[in-house]
Protein backbone atom coordinates (compact mmCIF):
# COMPACT_ATOMS: atom_id res chain seq x y z
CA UNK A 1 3.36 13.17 154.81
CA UNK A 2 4.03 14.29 151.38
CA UNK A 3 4.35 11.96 148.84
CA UNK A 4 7.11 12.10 145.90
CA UNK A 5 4.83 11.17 143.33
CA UNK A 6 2.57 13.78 144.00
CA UNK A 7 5.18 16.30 144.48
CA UNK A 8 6.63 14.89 141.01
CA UNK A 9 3.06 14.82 139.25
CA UNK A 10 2.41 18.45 140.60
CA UNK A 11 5.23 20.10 139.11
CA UNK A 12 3.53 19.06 135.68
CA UNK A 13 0.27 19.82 136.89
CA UNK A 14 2.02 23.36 137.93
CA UNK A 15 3.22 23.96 133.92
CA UNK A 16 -0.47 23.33 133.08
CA UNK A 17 -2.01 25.98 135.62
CA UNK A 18 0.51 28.26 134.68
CA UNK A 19 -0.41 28.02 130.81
CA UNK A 20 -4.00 28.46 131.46
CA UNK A 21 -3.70 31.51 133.97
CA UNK A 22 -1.07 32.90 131.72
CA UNK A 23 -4.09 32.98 129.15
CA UNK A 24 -6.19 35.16 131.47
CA UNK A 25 -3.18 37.44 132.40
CA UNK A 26 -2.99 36.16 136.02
CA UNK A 27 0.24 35.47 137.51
CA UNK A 28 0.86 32.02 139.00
CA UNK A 29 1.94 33.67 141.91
CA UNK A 30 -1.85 34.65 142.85
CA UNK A 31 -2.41 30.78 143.58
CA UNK A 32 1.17 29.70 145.12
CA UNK A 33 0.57 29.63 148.47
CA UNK A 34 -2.59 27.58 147.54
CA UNK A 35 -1.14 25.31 145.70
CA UNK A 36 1.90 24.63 148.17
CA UNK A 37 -1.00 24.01 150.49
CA UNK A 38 -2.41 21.34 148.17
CA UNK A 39 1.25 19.99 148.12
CA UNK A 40 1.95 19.77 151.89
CA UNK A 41 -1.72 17.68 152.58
CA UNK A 42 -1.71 14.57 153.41
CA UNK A 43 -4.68 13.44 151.08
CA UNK A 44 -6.70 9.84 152.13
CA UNK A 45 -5.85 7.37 149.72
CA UNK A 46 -8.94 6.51 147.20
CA UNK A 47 -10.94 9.70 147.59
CA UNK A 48 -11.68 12.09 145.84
CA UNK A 49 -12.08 15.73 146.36
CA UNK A 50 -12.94 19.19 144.92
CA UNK A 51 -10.78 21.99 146.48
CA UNK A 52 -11.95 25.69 146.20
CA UNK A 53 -8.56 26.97 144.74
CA UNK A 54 -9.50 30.85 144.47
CA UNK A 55 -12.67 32.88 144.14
CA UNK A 56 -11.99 36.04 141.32
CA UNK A 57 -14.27 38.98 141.30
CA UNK A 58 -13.64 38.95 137.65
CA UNK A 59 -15.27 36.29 135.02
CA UNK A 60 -12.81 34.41 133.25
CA UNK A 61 -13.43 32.33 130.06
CA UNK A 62 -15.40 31.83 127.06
CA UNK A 63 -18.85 33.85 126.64
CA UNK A 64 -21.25 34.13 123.75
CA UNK A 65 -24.07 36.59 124.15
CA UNK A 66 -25.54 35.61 126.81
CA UNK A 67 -24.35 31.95 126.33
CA UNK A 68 -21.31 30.36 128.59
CA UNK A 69 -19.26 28.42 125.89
CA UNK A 70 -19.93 24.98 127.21
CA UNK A 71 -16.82 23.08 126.14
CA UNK A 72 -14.21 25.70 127.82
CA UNK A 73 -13.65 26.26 131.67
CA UNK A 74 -15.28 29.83 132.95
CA UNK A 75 -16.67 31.28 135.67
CA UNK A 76 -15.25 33.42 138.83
CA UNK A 77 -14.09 29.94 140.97
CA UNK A 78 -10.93 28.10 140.59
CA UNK A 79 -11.21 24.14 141.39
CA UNK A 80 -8.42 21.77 141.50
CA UNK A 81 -9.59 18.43 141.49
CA UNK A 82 -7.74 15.89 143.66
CA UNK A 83 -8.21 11.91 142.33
CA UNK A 84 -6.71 8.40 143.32
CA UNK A 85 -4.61 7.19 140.41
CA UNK A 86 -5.26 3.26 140.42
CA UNK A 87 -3.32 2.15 143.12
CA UNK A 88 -5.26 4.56 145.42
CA UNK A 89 -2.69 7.47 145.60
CA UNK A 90 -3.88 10.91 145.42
CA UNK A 91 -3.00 12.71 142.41
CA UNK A 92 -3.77 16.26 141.10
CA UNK A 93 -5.89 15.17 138.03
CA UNK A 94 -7.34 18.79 136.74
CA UNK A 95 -8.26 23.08 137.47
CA UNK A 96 -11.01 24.64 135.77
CA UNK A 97 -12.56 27.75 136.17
CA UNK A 98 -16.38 27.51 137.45
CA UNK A 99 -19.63 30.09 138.01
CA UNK A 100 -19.91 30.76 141.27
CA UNK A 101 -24.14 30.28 140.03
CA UNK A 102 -23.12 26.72 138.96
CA UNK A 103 -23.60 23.65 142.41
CA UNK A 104 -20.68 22.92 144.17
CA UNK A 105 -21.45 20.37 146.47
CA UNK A 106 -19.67 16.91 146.11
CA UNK A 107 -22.23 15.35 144.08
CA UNK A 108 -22.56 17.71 141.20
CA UNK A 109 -18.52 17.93 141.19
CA UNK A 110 -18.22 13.94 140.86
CA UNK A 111 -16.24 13.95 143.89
CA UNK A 112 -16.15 12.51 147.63
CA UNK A 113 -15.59 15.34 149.49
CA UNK A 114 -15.54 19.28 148.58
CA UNK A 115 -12.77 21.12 150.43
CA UNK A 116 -11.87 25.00 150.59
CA UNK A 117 -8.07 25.76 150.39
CA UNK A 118 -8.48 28.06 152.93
CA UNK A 119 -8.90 25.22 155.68
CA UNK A 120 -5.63 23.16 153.95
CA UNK A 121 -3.76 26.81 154.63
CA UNK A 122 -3.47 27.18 158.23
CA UNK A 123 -1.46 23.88 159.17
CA UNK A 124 2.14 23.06 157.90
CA UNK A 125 0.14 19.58 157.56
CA UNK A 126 -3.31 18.52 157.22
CA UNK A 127 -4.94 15.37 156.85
CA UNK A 128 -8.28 15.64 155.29
C-alpha cells in the first residue's frame, strides 16, 4: 500500500534528483520507471535500505587527478536511500552517485537491507 506521505515527500525528493541529474546532462526520464517503482513498494516500517537505482557506463562526478573529490557524490551507481522518519515510516531520505569499486553491502551503506530496483520493477506491488 502506498503511503501519502511518501508519495508527498517523493515529489520533493523528485525536484532534488532532477537538479542533480540535470547537472550531469541526464534526463529524469532515464530513472522514472525506477523511481515509480520505489513509489509503488510497500517498504517495512523502521528499516532501512539501499536500493541500486541505475548502473551508468559513464563516471559521473567530481575527479582530481587521480583523486575522487571526497565531499561530492561520483561514481557509475545510482543509490537511493530509503529511511524510517521517527515514527517508523519509510521515507526517501537521499541519491548519490557511487564507484561501482566502492562496497555495497548493507553494512558499509549504513543500512538494513541492500535492494536492486530491478527486483521492486516486476510487481505492481512489492513488499520488501
Amino acid at each position: 500500500m502506498i503511503k501519502t506521505g511518501f508519495i508527498e515527500k517523493s515529489r520533493h525528493f523528485k525536484e532534488r534528483l532532477t537538479e542533480r541529474l540535470d547537472r550531469f546532462g541526464i534526463p529524469y526520464s532515464v530513472v522514472l520507471e525506477e523511481m515509480n517503482a520505489i513509489i509503488r513498494t510497500d517498504w517495512q516500517r523502521k528499516t532501512s535500505y539501499a536500493v541500486l537505482l541505475k548502473k551508468f557506463d559513464e563516471f559521473y562526478g567530481q575527479k582530481d587527478g587521480d583523486h575522487y573529490e571526497r565531499k561530492a557524490s561520483n561514481g557509475e551507481n545510482l543509490w537511493v536511500i530509503v529511511r524510517p522518519d521517527p515514527n517508523g515510516v519509510p521515507s526517501l531520505v537521499t541519491f548519490f552517485f557511487r564507484r561501482r569499486d566502492q562496497p555495497s553491502e548493507a553494512r558499509s551503506m549504513d543500512v538494513d537491507k541492500v535492494i536492486n530496483v530491478k527486483s521492486l520493477m516486476e510487481k505492481k506491488v512489492v513488499r520488501v
